[in-house]
N, C-alpha and C. Protein backbone atom coordinates (compact mmCIF):
# COMPACT_ATOMS: atom_id res chain seq x y z
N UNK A 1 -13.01 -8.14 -9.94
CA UNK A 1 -12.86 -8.45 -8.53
C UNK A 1 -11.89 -7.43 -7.92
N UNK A 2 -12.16 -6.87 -6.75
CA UNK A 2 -11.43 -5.92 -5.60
C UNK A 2 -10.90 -6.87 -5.00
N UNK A 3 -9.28 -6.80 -4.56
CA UNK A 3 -8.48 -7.44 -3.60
C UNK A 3 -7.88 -6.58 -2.46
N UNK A 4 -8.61 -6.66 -1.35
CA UNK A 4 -7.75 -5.35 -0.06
C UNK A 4 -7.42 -6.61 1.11
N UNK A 5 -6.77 -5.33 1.34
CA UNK A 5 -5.78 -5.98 2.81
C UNK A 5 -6.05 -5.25 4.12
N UNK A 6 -6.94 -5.65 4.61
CA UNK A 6 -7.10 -5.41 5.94
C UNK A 6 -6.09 -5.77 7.28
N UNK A 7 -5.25 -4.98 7.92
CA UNK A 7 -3.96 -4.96 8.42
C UNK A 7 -4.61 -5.36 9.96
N UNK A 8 -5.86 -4.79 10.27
CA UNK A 8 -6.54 -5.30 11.78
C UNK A 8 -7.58 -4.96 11.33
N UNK A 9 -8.55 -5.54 12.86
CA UNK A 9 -9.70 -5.48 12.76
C UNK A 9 -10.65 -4.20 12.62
N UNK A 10 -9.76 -3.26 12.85
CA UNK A 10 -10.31 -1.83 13.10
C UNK A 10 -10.67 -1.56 11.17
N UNK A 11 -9.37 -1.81 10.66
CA UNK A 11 -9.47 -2.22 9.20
C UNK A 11 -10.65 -2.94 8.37
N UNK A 12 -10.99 -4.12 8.99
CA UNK A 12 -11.81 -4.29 8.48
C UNK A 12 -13.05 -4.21 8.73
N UNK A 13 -13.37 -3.41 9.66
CA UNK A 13 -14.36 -2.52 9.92
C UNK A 13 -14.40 -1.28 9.25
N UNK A 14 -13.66 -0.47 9.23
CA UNK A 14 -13.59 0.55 8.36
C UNK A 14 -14.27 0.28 6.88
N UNK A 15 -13.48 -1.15 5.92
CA UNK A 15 -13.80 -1.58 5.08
C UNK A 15 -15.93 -1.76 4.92
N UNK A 16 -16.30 -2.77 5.93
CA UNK A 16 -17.22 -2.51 6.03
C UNK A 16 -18.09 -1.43 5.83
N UNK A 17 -17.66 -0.57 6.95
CA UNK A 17 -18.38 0.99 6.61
C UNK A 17 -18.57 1.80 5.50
N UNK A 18 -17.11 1.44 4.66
CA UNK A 18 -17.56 1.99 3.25
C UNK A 18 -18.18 0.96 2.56
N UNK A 19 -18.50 -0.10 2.34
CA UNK A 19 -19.22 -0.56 1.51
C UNK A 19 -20.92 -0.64 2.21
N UNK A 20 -20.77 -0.52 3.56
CA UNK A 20 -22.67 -0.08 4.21
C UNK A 20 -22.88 1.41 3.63
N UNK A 21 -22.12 2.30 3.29
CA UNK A 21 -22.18 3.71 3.40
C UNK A 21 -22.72 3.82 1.47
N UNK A 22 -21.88 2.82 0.73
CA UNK A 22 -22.93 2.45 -0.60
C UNK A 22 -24.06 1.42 -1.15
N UNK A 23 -24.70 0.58 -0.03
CA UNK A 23 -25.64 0.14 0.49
C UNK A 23 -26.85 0.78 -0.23
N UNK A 24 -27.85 0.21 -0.57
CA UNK A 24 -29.18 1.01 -0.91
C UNK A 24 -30.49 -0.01 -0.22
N UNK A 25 -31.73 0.32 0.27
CA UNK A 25 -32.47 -0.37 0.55
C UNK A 25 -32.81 -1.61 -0.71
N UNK A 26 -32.95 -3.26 -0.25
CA UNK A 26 -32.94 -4.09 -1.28
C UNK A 26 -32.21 -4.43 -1.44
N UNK A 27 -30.47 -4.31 -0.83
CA UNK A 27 -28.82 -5.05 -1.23
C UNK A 27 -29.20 -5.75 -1.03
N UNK A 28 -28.66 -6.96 -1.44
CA UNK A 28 -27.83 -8.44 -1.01
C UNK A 28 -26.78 -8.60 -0.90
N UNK A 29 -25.74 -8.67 0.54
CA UNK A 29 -24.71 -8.81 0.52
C UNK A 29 -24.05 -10.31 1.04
N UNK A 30 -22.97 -11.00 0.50
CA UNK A 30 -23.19 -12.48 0.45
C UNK A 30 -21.86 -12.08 1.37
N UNK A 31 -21.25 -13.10 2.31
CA UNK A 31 -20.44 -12.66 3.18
C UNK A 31 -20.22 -14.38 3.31
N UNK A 32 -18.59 -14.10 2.46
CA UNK A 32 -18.11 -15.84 2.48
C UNK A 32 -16.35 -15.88 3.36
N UNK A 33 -15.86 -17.06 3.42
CA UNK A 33 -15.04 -17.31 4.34
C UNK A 33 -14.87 -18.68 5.07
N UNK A 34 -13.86 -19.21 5.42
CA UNK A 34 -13.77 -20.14 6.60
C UNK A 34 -14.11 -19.76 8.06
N UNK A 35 -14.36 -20.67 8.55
CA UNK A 35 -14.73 -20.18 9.99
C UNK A 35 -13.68 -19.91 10.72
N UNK A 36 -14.23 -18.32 11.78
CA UNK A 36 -13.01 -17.51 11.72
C UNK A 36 -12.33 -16.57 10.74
N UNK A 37 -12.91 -16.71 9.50
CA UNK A 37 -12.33 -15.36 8.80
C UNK A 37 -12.71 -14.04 9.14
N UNK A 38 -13.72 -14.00 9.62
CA UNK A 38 -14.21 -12.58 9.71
C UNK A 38 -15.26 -11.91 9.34
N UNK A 39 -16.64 -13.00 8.94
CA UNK A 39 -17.92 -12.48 8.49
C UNK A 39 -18.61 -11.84 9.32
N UNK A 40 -18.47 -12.46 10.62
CA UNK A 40 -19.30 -11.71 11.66
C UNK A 40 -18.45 -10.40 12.10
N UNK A 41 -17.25 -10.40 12.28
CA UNK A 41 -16.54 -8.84 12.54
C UNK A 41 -16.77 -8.08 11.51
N UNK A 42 -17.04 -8.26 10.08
CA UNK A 42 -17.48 -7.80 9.11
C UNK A 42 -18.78 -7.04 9.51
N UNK A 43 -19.72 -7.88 9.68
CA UNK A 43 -21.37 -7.59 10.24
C UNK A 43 -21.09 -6.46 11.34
N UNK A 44 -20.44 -6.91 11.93
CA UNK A 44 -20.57 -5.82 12.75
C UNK A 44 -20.40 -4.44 12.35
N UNK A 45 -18.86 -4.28 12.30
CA UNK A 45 -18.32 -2.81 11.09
C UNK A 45 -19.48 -2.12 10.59
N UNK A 46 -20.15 -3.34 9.41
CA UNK A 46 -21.08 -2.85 8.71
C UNK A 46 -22.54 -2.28 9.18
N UNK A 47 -23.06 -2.78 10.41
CA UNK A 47 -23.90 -2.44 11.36
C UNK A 47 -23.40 -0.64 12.10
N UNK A 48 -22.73 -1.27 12.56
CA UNK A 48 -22.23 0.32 13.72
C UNK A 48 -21.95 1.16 12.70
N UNK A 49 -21.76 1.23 11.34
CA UNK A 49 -22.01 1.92 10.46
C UNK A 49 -22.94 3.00 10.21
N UNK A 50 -23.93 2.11 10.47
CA UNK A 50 -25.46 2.44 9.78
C UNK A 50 -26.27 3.32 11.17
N UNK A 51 -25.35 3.21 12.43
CA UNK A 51 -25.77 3.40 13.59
C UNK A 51 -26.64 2.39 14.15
N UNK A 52 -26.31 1.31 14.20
CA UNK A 52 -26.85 0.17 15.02
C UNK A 52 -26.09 -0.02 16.29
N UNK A 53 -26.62 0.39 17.46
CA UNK A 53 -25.80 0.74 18.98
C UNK A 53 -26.21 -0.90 19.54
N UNK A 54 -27.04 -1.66 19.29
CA UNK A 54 -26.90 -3.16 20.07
C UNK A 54 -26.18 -3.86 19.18
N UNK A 55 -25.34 -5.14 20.10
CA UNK A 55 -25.16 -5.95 20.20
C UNK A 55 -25.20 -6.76 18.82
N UNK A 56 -24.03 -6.99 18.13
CA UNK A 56 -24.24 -7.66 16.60
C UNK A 56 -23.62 -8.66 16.47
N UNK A 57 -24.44 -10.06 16.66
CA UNK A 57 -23.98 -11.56 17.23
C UNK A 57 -24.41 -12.19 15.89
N UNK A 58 -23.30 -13.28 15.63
CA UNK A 58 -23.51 -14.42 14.62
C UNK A 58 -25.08 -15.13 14.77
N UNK A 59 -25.39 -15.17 13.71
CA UNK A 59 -27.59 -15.70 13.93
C UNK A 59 -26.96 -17.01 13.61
N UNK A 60 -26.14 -17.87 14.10
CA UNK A 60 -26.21 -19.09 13.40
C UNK A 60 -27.25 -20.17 14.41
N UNK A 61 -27.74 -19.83 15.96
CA UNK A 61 -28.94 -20.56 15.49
C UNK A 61 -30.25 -20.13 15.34
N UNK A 62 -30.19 -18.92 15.51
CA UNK A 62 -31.64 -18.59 15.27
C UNK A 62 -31.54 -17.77 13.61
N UNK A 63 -30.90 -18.12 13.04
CA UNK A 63 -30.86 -17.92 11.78
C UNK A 63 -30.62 -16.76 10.92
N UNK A 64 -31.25 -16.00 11.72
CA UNK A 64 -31.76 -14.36 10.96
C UNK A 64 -31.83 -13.10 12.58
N UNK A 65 -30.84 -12.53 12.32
CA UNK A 65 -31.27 -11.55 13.41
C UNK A 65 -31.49 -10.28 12.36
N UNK A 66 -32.52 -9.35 12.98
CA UNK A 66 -33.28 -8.62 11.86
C UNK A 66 -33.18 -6.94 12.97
N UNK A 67 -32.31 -5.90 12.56
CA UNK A 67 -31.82 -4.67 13.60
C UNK A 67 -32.55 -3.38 12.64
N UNK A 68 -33.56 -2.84 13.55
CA UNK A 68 -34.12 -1.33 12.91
C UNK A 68 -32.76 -0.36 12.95
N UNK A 69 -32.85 0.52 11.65
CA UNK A 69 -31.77 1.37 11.49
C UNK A 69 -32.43 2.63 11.83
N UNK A 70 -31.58 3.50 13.09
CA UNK A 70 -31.93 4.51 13.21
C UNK A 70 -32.02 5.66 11.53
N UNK A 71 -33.37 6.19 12.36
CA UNK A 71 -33.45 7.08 11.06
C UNK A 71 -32.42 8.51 11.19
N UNK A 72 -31.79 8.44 9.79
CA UNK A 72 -30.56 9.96 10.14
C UNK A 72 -30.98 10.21 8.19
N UNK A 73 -30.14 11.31 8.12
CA UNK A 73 -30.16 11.50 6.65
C UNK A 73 -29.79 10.53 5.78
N UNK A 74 -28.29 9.95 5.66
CA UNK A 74 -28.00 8.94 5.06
C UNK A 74 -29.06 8.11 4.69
N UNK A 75 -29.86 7.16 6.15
CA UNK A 75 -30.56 5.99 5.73
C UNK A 75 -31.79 6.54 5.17
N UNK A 76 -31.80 7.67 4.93
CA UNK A 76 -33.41 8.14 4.58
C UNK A 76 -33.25 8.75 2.97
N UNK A 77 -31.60 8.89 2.67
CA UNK A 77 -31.78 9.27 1.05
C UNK A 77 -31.10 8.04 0.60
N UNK A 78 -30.84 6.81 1.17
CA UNK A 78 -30.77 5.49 0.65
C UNK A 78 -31.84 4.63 0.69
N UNK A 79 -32.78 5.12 1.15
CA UNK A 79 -33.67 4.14 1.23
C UNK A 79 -33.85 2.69 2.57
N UNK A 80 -33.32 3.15 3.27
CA UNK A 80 -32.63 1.64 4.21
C UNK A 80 -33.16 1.95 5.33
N UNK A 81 -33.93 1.05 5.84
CA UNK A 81 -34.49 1.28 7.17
C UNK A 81 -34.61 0.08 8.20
N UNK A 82 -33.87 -1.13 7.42
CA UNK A 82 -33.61 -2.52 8.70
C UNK A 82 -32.22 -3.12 7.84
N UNK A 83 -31.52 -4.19 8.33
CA UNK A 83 -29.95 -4.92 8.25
C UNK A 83 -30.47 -6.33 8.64
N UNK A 84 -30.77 -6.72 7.87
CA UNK A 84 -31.16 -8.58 8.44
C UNK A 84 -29.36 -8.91 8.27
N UNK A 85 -29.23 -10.16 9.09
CA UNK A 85 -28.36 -10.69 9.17
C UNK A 85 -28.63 -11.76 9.42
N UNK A 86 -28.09 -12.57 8.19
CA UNK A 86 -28.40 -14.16 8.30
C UNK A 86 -27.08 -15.35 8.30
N UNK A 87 -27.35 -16.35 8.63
CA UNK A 87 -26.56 -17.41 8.98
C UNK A 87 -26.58 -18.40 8.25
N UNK A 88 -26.12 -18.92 6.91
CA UNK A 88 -26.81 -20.21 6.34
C UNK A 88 -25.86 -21.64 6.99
N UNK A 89 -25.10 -21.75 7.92
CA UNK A 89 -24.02 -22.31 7.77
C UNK A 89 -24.99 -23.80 8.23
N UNK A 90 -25.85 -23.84 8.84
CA UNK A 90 -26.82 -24.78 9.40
C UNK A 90 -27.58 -25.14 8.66
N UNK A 91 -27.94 -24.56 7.44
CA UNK A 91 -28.82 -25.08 6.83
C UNK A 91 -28.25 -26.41 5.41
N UNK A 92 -29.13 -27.08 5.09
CA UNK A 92 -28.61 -28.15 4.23
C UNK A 92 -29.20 -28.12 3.13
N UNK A 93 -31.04 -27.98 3.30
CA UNK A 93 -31.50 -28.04 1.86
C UNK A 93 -31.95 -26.43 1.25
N UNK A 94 -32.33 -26.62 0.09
CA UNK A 94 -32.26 -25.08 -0.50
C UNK A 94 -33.77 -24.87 0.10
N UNK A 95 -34.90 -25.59 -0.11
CA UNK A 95 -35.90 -25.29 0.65
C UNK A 95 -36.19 -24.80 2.00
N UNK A 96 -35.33 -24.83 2.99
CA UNK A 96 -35.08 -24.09 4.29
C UNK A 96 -34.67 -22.62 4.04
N UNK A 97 -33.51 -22.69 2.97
CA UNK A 97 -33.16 -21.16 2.90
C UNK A 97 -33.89 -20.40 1.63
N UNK A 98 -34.97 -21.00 1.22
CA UNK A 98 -36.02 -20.33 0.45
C UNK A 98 -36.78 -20.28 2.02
N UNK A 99 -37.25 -20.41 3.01
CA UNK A 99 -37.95 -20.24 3.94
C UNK A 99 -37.95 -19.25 4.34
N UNK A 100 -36.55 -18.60 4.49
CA UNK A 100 -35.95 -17.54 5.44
C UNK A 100 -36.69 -16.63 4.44
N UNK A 101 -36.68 -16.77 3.67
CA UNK A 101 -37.56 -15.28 2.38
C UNK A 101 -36.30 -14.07 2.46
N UNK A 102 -35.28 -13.94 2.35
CA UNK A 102 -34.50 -13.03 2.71
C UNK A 102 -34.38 -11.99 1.44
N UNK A 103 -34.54 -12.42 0.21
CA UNK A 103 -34.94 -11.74 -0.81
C UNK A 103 -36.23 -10.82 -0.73
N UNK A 104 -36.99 -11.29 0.35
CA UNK A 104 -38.45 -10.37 0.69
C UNK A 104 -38.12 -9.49 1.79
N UNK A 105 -37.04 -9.42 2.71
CA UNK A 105 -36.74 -9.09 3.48
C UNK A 105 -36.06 -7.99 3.00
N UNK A 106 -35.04 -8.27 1.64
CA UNK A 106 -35.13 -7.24 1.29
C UNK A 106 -35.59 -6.23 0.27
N UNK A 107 -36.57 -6.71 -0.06
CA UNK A 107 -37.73 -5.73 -0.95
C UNK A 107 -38.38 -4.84 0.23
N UNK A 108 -38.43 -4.68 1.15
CA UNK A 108 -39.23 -4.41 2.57
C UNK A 108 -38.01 -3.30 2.95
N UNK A 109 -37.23 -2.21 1.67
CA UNK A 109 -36.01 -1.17 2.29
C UNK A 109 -35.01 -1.52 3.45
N UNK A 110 -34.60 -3.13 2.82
CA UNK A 110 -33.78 -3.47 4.14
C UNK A 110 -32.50 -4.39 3.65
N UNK A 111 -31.70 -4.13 4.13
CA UNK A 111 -30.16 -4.62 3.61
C UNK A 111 -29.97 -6.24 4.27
N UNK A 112 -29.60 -6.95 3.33
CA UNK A 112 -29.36 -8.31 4.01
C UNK A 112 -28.06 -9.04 3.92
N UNK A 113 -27.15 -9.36 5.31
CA UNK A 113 -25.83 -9.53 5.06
C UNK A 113 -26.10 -11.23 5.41
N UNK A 114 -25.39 -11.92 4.57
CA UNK A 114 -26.04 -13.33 4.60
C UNK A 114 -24.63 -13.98 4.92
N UNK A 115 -24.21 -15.30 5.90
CA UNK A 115 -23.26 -15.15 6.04
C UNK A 115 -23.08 -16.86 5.65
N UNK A 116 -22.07 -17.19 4.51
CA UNK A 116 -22.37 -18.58 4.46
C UNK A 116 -22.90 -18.59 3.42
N UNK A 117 -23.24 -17.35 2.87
CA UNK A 117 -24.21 -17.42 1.65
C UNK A 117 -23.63 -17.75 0.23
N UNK A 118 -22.70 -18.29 0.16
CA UNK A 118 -21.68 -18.27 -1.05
C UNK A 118 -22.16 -19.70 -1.74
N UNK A 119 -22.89 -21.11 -0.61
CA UNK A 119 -23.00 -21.74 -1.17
C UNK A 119 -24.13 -22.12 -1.84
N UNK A 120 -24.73 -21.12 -1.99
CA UNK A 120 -26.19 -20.95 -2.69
C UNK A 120 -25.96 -19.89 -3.46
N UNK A 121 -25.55 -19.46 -3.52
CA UNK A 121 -24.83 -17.67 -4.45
C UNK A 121 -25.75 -18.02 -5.41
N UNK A 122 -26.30 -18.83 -6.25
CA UNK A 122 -26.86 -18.79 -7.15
C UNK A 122 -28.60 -19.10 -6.98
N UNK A 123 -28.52 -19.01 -6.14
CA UNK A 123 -30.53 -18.69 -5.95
C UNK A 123 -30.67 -16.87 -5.66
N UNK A 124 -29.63 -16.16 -5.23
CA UNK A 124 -29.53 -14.69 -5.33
C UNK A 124 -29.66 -14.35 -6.52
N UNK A 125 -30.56 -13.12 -6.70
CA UNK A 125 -30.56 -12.04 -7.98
C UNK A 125 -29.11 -11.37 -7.72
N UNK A 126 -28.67 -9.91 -7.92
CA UNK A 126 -28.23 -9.35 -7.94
C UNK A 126 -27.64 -9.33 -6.76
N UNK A 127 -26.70 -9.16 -6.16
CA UNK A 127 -25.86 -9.44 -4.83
C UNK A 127 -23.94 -8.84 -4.83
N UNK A 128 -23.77 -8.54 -3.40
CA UNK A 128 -22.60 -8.43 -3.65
C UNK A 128 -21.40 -9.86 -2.72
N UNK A 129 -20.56 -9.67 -3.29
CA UNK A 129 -19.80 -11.13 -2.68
C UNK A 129 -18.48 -10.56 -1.95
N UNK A 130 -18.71 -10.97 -0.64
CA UNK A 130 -17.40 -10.25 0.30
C UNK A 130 -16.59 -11.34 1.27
N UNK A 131 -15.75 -11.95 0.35
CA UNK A 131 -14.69 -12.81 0.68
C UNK A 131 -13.68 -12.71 1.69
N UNK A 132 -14.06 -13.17 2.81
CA UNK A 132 -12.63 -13.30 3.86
C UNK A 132 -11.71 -13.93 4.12
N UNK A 133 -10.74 -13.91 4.42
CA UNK A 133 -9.78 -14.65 4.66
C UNK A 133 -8.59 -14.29 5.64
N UNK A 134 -8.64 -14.73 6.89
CA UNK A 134 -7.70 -14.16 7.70
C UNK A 134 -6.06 -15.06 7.62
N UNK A 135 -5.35 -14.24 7.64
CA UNK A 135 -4.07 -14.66 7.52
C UNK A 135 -3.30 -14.23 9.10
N UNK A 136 -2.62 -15.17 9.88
CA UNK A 136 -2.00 -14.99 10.83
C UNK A 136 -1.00 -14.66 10.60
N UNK A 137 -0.44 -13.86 11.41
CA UNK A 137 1.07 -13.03 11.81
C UNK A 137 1.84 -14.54 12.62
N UNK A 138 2.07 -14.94 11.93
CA UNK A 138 3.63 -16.08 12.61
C UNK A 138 4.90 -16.15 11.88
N UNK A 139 5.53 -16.48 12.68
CA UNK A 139 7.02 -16.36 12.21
C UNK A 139 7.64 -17.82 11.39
N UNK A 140 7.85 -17.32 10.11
CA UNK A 140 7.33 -18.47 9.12
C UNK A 140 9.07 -19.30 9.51
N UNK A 141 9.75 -18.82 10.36
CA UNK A 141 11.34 -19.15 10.24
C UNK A 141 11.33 -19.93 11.69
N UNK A 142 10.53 -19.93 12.18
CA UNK A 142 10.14 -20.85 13.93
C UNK A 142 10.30 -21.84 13.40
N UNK A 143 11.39 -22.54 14.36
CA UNK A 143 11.23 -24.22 14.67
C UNK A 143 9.83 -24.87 14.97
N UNK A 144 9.61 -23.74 15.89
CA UNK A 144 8.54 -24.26 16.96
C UNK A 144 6.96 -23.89 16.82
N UNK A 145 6.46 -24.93 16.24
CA UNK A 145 4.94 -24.55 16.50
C UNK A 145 4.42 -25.22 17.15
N UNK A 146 3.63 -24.67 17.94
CA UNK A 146 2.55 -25.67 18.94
C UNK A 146 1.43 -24.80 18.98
N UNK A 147 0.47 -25.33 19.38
CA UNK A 147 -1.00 -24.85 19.74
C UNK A 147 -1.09 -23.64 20.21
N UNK A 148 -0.07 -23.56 21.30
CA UNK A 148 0.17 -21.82 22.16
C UNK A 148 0.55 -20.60 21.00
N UNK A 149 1.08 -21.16 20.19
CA UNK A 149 2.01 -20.17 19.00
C UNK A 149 0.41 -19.77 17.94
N UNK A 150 -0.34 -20.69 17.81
CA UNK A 150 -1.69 -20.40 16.95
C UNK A 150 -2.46 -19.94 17.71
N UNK A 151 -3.12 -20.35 18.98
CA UNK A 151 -3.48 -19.27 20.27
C UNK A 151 -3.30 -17.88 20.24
N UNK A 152 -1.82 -17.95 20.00
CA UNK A 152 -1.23 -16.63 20.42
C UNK A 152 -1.74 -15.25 18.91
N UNK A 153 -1.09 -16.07 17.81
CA UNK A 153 -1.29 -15.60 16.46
C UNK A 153 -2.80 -15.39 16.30
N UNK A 154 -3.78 -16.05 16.62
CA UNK A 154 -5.03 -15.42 16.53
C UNK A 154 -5.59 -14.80 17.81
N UNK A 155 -4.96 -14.87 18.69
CA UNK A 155 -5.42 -13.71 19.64
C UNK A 155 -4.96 -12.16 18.84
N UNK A 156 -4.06 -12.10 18.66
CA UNK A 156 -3.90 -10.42 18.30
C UNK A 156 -4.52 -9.93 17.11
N UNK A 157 -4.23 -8.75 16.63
CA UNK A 157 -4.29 -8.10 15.39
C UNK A 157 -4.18 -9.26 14.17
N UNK A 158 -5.21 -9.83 13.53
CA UNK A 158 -4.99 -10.43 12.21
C UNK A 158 -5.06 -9.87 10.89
N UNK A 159 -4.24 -10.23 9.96
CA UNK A 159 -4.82 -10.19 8.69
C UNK A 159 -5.68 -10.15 7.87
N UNK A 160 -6.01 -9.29 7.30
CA UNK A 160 -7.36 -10.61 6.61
C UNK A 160 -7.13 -9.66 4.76
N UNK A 161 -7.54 -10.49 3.92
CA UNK A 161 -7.58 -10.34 2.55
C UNK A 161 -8.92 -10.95 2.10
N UNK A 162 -9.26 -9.38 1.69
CA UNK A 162 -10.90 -9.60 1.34
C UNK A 162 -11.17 -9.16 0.13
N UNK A 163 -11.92 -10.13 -0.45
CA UNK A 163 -12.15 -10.06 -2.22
C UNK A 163 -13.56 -10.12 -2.16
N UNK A 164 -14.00 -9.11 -3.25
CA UNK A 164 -15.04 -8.05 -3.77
C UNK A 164 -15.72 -8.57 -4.61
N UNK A 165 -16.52 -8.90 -5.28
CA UNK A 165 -16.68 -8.97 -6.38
C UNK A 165 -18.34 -8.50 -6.68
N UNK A 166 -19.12 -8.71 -7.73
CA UNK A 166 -20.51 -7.73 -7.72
C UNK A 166 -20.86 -8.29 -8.93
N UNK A 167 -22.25 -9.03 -8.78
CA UNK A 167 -23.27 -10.01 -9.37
C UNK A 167 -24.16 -9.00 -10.22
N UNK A 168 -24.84 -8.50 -11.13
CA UNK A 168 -25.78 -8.69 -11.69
C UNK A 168 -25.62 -6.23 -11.75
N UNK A 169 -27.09 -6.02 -12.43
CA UNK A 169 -26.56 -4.93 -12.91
C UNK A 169 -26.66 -3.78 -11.21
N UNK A 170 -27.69 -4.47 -10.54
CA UNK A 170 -27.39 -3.32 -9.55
C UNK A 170 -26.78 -2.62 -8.76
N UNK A 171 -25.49 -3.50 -8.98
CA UNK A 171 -24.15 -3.22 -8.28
C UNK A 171 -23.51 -2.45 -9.56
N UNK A 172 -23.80 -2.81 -10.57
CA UNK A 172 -22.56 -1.79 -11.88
C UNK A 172 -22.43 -0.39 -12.12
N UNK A 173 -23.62 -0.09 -11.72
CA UNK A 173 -23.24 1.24 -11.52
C UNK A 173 -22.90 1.67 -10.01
N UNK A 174 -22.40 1.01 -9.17
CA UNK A 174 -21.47 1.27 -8.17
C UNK A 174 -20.38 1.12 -7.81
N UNK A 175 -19.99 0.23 -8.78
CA UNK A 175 -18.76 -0.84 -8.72
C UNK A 175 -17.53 0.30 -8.49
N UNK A 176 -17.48 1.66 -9.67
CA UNK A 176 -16.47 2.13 -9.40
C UNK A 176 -16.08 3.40 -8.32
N UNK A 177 -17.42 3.42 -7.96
CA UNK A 177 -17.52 3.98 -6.30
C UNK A 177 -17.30 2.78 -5.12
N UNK A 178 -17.12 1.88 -5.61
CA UNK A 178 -16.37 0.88 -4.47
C UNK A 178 -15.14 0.93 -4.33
N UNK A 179 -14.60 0.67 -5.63
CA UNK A 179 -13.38 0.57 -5.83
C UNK A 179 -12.63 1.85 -5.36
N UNK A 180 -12.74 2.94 -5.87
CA UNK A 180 -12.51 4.45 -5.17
C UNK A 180 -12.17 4.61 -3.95
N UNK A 181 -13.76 4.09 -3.04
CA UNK A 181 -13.46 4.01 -1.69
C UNK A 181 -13.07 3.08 -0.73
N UNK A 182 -12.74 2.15 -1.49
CA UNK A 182 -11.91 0.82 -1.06
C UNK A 182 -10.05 1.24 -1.36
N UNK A 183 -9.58 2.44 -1.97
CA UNK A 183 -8.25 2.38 -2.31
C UNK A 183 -7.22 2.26 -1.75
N UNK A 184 -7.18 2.98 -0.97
CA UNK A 184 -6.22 2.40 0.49
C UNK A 184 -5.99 1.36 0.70
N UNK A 185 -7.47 0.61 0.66
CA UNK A 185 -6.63 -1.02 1.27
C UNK A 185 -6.78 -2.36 0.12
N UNK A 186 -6.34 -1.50 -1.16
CA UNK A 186 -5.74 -2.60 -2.27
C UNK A 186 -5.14 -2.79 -2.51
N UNK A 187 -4.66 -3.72 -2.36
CA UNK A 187 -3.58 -4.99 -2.77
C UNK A 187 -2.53 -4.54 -3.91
């Protein structure tokens, strides 16, 4: 497992970008967290990456938003030519999220960032697992907390500590080109 520290959001966008930038058509990327950690600012990063210029919104109700990747060199000697982005947080039985076919989605040269997907992690083949966790900037020595003080602490620049980890063999021979380009922001 990779442990980094993303200092802001610009951070963990960056983060993103290097792990879309080792991406191959066919990933599975599992994108776990409390609500509010940062899966969807994640998605994004990882999108504007790839050169995706619209709009990169949480699918939690329409489930699956599915973005053509402009063609450039990169996506054409990786193989990658769409970014599904899915939402499981709505769903309850495993038969709904066998529906979505997202494993076919990505046999079809297309990367799938699944968000929520941690609690099924085990109907995935091969997958990668990208753990968020935002940590607020407050002043642990305050008398005073109230609602305005957590307001305030997640309005700005957050924290976040994001753990890595990589399922099955198609990630092993990448693992230590993650780690490489993840170095900066390890723990």
């Amino acid at each position: 497992m990779l442990e980094l520290r993303a200092s802001s959001l610009a951070d963990t966008h960056r983060i993103a970008a290097v792990i879309a930038a080792l991406c191959r058509g066919g990933d599975l990327v599992v994108l776990s967290g409390e609500m509010g950690a940062g899966k969807t600012a994640f998605a994004q990063g990882f999108g504007r990456s790839l050169g995706i210029t619209e709009p990169i919104t949480s699918p939690t109700f329409t489930l699956v938003h599915s973005y053509d990747i402009p063609a450039s060199p990169n996506a054409r000697a990786t193989g990658v030519r769409s970014l599904h982005h899915a939402d499981l947080y709505r769903l309850d039985r495993t038969a709904e999220i066998a529906d979505l076919a997202l494993e076919e989605l990505a046999e079809y040269q297309g990367i799938v960032l699944v968000e929520w997907g941690d609690v099924v992690e085990s109907l995935f083949g091969d997958h990668l697992v990208v753990h968020l966790a935002a940590e607020f900037d407050v002043d642990p020595t305050s008398d005073t907390t109230s609602d305005d003080d957590t307001e305030e602490a997640a309005s700005g620049d957050d924290v976040r500590m994001i753990e890595i980890s990589a399922s099955g063999p198609r990630w092993a021979d990448r693992w230590s080109r993650i780690v490489a380009a993840c170095q900066e922001f390890t723990c």
